[in-house]
Structure formats: C-alpha cells, structure tokens
N, C-alpha and C. Protein backbone atom coordinates (compact mmCIF):
# COMPACT_ATOMS: atom_id res chain seq x y z
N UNK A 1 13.64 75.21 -29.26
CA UNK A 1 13.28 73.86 -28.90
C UNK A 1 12.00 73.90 -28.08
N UNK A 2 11.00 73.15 -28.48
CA UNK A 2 9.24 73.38 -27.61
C UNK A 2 9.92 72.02 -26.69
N UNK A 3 8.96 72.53 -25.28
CA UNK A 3 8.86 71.56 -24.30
C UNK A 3 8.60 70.30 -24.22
N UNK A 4 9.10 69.58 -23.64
CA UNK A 4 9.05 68.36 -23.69
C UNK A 4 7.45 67.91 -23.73
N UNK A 5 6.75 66.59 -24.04
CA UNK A 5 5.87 66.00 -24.55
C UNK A 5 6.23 64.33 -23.72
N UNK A 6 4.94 64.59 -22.03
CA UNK A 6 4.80 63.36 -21.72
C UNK A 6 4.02 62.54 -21.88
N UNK A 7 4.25 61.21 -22.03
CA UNK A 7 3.53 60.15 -22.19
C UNK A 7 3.04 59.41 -21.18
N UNK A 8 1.40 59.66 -20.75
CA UNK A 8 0.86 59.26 -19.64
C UNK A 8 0.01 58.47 -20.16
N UNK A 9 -0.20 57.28 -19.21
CA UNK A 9 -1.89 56.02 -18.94
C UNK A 9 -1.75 55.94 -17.88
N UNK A 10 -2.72 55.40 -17.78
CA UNK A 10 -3.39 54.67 -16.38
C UNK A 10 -3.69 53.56 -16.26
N UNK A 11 -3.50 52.37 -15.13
CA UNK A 11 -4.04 51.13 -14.90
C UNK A 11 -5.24 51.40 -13.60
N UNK A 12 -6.47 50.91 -14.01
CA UNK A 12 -7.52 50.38 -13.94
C UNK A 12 -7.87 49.23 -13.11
N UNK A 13 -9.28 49.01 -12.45
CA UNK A 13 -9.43 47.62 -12.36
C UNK A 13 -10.79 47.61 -12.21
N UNK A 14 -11.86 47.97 -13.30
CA UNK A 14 -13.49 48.33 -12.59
C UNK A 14 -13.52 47.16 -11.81
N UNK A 15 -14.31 47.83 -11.27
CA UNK A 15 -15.40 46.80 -9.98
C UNK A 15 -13.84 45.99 -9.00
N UNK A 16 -12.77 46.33 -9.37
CA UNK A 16 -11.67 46.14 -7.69
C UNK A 16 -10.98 47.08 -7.89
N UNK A 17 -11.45 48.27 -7.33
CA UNK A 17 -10.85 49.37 -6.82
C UNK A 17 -11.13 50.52 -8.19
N UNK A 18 -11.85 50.36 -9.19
CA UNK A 18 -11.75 51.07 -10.26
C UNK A 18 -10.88 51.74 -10.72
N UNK A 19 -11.10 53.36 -10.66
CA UNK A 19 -9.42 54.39 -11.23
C UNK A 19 -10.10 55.48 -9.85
N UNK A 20 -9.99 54.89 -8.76
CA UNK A 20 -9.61 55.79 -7.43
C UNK A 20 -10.55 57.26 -7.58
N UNK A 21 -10.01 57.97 -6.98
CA UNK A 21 -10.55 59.24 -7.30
C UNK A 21 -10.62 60.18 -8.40
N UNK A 22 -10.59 59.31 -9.71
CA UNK A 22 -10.58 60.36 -10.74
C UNK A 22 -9.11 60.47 -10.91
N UNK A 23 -7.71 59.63 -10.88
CA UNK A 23 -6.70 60.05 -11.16
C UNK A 23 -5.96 59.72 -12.51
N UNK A 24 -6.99 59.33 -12.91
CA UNK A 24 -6.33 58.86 -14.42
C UNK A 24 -7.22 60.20 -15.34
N UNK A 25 -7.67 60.99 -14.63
CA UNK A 25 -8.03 62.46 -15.47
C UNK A 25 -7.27 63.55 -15.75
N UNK A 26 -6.39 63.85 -14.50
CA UNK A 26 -5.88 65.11 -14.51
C UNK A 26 -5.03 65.61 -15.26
N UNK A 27 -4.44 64.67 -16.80
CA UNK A 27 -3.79 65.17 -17.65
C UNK A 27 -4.70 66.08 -18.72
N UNK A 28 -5.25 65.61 -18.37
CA UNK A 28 -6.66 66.65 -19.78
C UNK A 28 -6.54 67.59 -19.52
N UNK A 29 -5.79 68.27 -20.47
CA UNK A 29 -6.16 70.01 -20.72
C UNK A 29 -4.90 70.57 -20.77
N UNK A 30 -3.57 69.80 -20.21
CA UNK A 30 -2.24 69.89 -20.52
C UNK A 30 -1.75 69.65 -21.75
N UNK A 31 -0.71 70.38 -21.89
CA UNK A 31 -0.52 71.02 -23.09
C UNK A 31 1.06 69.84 -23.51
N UNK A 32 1.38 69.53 -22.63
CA UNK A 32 2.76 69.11 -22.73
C UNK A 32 2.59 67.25 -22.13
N UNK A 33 1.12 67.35 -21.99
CA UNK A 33 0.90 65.60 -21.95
C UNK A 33 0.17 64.92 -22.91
N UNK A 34 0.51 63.55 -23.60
CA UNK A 34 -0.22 63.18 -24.76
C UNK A 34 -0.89 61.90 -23.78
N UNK A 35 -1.74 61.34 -23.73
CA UNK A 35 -2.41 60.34 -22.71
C UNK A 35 -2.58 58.98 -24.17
N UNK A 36 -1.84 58.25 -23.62
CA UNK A 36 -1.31 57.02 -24.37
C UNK A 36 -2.27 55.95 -24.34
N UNK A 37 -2.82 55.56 -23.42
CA UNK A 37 -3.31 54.28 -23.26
C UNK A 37 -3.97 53.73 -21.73
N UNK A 38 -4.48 53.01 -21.73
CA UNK A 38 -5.51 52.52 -20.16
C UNK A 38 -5.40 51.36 -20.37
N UNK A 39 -5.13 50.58 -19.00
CA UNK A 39 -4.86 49.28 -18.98
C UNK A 39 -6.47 49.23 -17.91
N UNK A 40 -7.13 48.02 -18.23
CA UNK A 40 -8.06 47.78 -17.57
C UNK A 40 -8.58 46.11 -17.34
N UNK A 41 -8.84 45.01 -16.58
CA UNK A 41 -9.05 43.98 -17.31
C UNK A 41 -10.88 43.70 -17.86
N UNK A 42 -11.60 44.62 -17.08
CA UNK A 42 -12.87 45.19 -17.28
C UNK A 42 -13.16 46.25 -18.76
N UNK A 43 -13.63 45.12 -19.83
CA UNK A 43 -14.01 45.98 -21.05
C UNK A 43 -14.55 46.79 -21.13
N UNK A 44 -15.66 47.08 -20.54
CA UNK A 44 -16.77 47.96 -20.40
C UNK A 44 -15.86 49.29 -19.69
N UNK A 45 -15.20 48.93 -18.58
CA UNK A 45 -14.51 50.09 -17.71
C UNK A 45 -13.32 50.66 -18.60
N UNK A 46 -12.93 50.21 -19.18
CA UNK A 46 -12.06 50.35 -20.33
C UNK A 46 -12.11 51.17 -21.49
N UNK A 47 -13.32 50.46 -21.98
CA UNK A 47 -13.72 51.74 -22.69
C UNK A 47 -14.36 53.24 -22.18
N UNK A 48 -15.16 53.14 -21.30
CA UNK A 48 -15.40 53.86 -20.60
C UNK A 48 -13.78 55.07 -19.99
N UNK A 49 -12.61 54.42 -19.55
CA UNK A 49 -12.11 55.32 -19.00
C UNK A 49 -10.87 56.10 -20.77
N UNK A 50 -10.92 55.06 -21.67
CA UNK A 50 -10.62 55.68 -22.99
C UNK A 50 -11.32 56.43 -23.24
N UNK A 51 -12.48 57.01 -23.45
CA UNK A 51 -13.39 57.49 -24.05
C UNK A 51 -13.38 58.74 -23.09
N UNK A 52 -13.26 58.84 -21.64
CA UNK A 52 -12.44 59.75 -20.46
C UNK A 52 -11.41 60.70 -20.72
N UNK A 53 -10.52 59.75 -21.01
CA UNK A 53 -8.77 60.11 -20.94
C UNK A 53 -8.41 60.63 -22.73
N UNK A 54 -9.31 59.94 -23.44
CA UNK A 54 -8.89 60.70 -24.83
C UNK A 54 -7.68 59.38 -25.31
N UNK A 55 -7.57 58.10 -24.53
CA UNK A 55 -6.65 57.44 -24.86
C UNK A 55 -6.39 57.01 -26.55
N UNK A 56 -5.16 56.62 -26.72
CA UNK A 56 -4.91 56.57 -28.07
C UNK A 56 -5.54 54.35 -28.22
N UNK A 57 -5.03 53.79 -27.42
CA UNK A 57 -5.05 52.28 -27.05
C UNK A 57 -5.81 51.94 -25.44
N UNK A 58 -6.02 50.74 -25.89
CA UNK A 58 -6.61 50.23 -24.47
C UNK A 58 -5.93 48.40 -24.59
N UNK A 59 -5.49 48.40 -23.30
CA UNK A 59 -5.32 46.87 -22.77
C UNK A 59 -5.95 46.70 -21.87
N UNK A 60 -6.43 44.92 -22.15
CA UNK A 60 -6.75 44.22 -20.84
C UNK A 60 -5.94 43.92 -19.72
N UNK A 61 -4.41 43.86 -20.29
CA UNK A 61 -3.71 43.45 -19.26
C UNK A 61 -2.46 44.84 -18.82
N UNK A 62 -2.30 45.38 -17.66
CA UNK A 62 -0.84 46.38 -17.46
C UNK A 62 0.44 45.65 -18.43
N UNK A 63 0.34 44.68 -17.85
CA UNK A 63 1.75 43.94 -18.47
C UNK A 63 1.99 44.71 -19.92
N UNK A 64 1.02 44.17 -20.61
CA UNK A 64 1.08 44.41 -22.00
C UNK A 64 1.37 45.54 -22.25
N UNK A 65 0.63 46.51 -21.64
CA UNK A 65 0.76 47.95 -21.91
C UNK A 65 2.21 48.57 -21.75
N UNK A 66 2.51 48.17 -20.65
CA UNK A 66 4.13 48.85 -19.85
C UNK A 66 5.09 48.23 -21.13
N UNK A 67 4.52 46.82 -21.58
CA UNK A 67 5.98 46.28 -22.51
C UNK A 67 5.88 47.19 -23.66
N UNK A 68 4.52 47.45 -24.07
CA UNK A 68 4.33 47.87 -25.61
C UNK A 68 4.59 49.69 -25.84
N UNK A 69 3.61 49.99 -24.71
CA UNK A 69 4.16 51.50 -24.90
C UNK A 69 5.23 51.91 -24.50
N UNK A 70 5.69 53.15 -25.03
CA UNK A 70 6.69 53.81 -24.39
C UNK A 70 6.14 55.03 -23.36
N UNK A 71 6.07 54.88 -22.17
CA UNK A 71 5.74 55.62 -21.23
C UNK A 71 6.33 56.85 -20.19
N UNK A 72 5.90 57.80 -19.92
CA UNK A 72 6.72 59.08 -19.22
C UNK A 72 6.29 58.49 -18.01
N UNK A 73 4.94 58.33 -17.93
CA UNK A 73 4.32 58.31 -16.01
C UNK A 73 2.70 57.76 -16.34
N UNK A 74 2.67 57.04 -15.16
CA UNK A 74 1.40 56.11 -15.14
C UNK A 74 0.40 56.32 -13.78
N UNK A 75 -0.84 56.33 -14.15
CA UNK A 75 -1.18 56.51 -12.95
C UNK A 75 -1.65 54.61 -12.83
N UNK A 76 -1.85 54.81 -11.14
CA UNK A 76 -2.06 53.62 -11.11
C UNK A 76 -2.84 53.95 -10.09
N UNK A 77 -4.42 53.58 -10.45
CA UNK A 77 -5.60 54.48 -10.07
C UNK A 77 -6.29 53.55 -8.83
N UNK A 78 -6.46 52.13 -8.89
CA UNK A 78 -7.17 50.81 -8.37
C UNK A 78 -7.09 51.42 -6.48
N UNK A 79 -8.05 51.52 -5.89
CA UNK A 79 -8.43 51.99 -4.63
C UNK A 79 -7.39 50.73 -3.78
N UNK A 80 -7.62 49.49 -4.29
CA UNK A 80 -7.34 48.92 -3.43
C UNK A 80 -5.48 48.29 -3.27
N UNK A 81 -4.80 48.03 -1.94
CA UNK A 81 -3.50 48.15 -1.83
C UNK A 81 -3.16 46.75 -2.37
N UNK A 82 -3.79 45.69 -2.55
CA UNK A 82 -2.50 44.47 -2.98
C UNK A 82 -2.63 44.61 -4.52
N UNK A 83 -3.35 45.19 -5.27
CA UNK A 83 -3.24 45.95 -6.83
C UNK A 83 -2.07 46.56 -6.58
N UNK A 84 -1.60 48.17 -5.79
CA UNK A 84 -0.66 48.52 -5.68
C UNK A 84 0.86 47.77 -5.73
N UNK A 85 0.67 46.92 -4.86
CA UNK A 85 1.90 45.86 -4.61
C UNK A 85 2.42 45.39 -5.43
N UNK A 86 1.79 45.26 -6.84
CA UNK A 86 1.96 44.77 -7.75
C UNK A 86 2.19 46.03 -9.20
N UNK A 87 1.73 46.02 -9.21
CA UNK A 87 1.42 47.75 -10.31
C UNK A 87 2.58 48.39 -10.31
N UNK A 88 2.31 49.00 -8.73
CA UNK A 88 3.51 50.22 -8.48
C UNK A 88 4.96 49.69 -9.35
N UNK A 89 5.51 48.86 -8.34
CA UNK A 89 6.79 48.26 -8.73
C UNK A 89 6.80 47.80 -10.64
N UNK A 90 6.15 47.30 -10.92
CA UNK A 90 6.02 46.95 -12.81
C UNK A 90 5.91 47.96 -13.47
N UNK A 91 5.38 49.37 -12.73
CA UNK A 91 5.73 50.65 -13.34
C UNK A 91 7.43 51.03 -13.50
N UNK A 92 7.50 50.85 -11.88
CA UNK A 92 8.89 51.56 -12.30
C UNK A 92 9.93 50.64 -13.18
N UNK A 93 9.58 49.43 -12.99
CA UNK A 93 10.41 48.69 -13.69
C UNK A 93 10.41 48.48 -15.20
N UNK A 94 9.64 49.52 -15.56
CA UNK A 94 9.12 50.06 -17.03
C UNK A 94 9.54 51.23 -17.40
N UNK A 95 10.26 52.00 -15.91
CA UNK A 95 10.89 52.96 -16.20
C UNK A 95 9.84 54.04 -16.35
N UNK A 96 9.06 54.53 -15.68
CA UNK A 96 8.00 55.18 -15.25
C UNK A 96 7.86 55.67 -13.91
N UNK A 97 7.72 57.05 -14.39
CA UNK A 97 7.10 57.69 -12.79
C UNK A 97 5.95 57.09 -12.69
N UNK A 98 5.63 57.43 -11.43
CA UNK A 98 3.61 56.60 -10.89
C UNK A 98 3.31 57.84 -10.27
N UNK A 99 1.87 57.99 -10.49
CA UNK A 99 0.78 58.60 -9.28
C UNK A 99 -0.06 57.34 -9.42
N UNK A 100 0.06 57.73 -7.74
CA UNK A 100 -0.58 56.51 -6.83
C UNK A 100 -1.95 56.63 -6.36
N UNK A 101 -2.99 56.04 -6.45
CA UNK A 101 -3.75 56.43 -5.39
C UNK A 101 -3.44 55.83 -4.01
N UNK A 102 -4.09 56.72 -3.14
CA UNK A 102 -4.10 56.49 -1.73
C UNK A 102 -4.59 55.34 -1.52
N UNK A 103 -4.31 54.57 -0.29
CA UNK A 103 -2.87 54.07 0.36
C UNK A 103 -2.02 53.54 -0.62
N UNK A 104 -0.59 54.18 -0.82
CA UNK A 104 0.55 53.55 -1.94
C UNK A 104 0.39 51.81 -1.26
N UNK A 105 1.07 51.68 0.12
CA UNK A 105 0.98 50.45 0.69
C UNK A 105 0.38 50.03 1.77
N UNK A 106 0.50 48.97 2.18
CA UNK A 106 -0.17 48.66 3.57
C UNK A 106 1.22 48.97 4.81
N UNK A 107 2.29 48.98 4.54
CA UNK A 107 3.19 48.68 5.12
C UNK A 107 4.17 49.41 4.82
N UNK A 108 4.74 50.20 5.67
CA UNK A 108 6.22 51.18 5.79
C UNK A 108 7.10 50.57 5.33
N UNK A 109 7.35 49.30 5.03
CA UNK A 109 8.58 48.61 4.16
C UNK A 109 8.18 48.55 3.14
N UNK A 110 6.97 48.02 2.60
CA UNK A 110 6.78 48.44 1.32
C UNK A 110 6.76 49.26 0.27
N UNK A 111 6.26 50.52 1.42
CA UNK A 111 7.02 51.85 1.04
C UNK A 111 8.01 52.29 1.09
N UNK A 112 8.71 52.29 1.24
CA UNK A 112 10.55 52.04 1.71
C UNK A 112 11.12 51.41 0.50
N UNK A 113 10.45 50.23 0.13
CA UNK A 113 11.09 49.60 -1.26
C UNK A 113 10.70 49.90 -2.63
N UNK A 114 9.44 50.47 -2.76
CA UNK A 114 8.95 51.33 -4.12
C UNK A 114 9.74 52.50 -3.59
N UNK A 115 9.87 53.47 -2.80
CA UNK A 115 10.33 54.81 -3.02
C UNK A 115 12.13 54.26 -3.47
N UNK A 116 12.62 53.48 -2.72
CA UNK A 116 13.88 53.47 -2.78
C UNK A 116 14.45 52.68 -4.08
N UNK A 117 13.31 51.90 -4.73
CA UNK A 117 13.14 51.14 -5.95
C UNK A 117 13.42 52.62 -7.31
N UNK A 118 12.34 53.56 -7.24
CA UNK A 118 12.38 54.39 -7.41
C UNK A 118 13.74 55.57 -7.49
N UNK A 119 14.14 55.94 -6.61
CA UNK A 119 15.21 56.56 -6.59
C UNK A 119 16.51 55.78 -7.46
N UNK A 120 16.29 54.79 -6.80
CA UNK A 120 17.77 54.17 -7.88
C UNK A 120 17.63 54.53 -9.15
N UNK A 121 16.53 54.02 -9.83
CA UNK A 121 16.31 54.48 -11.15
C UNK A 121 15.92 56.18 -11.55
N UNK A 122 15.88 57.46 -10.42
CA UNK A 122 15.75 58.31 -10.72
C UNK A 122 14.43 58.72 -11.14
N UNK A 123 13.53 58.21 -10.51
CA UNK A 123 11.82 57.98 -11.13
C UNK A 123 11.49 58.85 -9.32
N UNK A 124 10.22 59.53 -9.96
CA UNK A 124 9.05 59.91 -8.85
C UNK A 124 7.68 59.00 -8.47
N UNK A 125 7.68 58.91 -7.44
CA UNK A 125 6.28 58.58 -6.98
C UNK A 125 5.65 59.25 -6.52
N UNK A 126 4.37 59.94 -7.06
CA UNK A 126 3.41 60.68 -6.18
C UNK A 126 2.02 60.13 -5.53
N UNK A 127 1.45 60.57 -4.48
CA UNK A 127 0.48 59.97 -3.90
C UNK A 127 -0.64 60.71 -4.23
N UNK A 128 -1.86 60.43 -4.44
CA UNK A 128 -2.51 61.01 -5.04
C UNK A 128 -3.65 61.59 -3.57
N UNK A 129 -2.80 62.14 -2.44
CA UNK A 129 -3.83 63.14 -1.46
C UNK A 129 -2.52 64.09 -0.93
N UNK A 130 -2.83 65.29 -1.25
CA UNK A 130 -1.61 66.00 -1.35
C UNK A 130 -2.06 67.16 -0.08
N UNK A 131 -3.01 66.91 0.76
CA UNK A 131 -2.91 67.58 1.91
C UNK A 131 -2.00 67.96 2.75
N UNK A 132 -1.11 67.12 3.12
CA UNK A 132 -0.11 67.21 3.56
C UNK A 132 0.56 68.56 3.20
N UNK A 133 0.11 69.10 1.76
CA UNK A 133 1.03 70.02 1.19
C UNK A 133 0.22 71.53 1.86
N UNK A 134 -1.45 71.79 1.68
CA UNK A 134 -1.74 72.60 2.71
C UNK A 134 -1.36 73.58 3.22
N UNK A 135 -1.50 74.83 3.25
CA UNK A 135 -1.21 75.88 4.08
C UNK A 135 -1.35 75.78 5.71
N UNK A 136 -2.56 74.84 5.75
CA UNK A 136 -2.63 75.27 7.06
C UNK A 136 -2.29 73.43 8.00
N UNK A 137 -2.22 72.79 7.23
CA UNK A 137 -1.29 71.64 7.46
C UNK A 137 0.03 71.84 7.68
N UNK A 138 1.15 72.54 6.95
CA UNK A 138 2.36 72.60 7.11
C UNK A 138 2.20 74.08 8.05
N UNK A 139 1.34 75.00 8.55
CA UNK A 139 1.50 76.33 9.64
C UNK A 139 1.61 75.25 10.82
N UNK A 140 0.58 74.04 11.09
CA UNK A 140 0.06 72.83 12.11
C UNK A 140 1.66 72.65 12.52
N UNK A 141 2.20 71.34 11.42
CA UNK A 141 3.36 70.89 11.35
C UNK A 141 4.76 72.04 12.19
N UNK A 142 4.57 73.25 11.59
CA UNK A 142 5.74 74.24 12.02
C UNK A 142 5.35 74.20 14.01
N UNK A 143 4.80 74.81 13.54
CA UNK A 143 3.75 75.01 15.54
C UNK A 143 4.33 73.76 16.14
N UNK A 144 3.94 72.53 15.66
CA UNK A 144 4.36 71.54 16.67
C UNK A 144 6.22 71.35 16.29
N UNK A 145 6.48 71.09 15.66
CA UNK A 145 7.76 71.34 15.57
C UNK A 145 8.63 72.45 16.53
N UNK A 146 8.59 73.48 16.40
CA UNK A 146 9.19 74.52 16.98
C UNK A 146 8.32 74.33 18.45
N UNK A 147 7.40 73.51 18.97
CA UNK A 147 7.42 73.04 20.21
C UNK A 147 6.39 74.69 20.98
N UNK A 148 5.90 75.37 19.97
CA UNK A 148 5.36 76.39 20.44
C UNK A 148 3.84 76.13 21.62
N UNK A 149 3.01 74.84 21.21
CA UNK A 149 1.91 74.71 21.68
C UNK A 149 2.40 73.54 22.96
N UNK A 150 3.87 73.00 22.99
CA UNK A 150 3.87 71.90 23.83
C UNK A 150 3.54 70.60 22.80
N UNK A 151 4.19 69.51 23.76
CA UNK A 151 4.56 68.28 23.55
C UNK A 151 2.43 67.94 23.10
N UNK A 152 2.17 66.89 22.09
CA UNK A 152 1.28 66.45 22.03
C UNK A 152 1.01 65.26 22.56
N UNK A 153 -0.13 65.53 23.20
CA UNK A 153 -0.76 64.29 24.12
C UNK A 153 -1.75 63.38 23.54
N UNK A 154 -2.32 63.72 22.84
CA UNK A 154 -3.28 62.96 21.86
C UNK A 154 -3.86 64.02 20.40
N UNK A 155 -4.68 62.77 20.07
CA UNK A 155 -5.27 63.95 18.38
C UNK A 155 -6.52 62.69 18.29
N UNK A 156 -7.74 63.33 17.96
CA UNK A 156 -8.72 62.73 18.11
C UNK A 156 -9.45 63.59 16.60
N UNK A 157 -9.65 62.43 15.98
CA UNK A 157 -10.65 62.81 14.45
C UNK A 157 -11.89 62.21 14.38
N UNK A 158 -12.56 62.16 13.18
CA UNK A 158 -13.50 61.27 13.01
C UNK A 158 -13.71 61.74 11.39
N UNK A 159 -14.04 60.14 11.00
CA UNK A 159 -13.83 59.97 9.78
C UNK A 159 -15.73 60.80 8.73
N UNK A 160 -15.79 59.73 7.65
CA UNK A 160 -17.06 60.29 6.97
C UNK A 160 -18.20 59.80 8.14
N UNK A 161 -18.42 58.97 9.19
CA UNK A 161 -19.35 58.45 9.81
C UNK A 161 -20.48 57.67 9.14
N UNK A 162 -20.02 57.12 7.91
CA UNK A 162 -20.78 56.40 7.09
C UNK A 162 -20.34 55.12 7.48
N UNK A 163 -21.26 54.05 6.39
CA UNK A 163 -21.36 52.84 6.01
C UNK A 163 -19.72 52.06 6.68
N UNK A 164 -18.76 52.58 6.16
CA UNK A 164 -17.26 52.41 6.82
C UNK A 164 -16.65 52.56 8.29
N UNK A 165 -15.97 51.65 8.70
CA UNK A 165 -15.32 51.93 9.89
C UNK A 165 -14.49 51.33 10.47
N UNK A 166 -14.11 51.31 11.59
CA UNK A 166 -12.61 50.67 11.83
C UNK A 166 -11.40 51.02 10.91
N UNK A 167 -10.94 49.81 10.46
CA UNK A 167 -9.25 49.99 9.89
C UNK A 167 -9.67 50.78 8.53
N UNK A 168 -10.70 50.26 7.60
CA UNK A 168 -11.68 50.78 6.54
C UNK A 168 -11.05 52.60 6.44
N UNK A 169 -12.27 52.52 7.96
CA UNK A 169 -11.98 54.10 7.70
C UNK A 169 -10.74 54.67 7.59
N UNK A 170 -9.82 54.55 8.60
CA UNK A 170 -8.84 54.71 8.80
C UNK A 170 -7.65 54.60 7.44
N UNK A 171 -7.91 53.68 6.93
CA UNK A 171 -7.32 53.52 5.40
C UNK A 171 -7.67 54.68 4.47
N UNK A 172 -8.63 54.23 3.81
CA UNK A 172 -9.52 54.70 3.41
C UNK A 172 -9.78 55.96 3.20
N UNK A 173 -10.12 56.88 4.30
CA UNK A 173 -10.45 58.09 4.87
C UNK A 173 -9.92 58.98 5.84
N UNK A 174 -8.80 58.11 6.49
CA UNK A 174 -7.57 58.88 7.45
C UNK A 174 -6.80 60.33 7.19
N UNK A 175 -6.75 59.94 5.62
CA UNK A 175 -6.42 61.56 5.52
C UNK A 175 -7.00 62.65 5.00
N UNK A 176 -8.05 62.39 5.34
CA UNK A 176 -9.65 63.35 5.25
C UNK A 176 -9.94 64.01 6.48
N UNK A 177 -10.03 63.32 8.01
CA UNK A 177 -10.20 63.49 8.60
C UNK A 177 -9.86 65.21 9.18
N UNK A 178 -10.81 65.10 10.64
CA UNK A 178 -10.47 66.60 10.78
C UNK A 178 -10.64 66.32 12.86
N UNK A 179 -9.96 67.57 12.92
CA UNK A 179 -10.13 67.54 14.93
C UNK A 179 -11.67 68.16 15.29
C-alpha cells in the first residue's frame, strides 16, 4: 500500500495581507502532497500564486473552494488577523487542517476556540513561525523553568527598527525579535 496522498490550497488575499510569508509554497517538492487549488479574490494574485503552487483550480471566493474541493489541509496565508477570524474556522469546518500565518488571532479566546474547534473534530492547526521549536529557544525555556538563572525580572527586545512600530511591531515582528 503507497503512502497516503494530501490534498493542499491556500487562501489568499493580494493587496490585504497577500499569502504571508511564502506559506502557500512549502508543499512543492513533496512527494505525498498534490496542491489542489488557491482561493484568492485578486485575479492577477491568483493567477500569479497558481502558476507558484502548480495549482490544479483557482477561486475567487474560499467559500467556493472549501465546498467544491475535497481538501487534506489549507494554508491560510493573508498577513492580516480579521481574514484569520474568518478563514481559520471555515477551514476546519470543511474538515481541514490549517497552517496559519502569524498572528493565528488577536485574542487568547479566539485562540482557545479555533484550537478547541479543532480538536473536537481531530484536525491540526499550525502556525506558520516555528521558533519556538529552536534549539536554543527550548535550552532558554528549560534554564528558566528549572529556575537555574532565577526568577525573571524583565526581557527587553527590539524589533526590525523600520518603517513599523508600536503594537505593528509587536504583532507583526514580536517573534523575530532578539535580547
């Protein structure tokens, strides 16, 4: 019996929030993913990210796409979070894993209700900045945990020091940052 054969797209939104960092790419070159389709409401970006992804179809609208195809996992690429709010959840309710781009939500309950939306139905959500995962992020994490360096008193970063700033950055670029 050969390995299973997933069925991945991506939703889009050129010019509001486009496809994030490139996350409607990373199936190319996998052997065990067939890349289905791109939802976009931007024609031009549309074709553009088909012509990318190797897609078989393109929609203007997600809706359409989630009803018509049959889907394994979707990315849902759009930079910006009230796209998410909307997307995320119509994925899973399509019965689809998601990769997310960064920020999934604005709000810890919102996240709370896609992950836990999620679980009921036995679906993954991934976030698409996986630092956290890190060698020397999770050595950080152990150290303060096991209480070796002492209680922390503050943590002071700074973002790209560009054009962006305030909450922006902080959104945005928070988990880029460095001490």
């Amino acid at each position: 019996m050969g390995q299973k054969i997933y069925r991945a797209a991506a939703i889009g939104h050129t010019g509001v929030g486009n496809y994030g960092h490139g996350i409607h790419l990373p199936y190319k070159g996998l052997d065990n993913v067939e890349f289905i389709a791109v939802a976009d409401v931007d024609e031009a970006g549309r074709e553009k990210a088909m012509v990318e992804t190797g897609a078989l179809r393109g929609y203007a609208d997600y809706h359409d796409m989630l009803a018509k195809e049959e889907l394994d996992i979707v990315s849902v690429c759009p930079r910006w979070i009230p796209a998410h709010l909307e997307m995320v959840p119509a994925c899973l309710e399509a019965n689809c894993h998601v990769y997310c781009e960064k920020p999934m939500t604005a709000t810890l309950a919102d996240g709370d209700a896609n992950v836990d939306d999620a679980e009921r139905k036995g679906l993954k959500i991934a976030v698409a900045h996986q630092g956290v995962y890190s060698p020397g992020t999770q050595a950080l994490r152990k150290v303060l945990e096991e209480g070796t360096i002492g209680e922390v008193q503050a943590i002071y970063v700074h973002g790209k020091q560009d054009q962006r700033g305030g909450g922006e950055d902080m959104i945005t670029l928070g988990t880029h940052t460095s001490t």
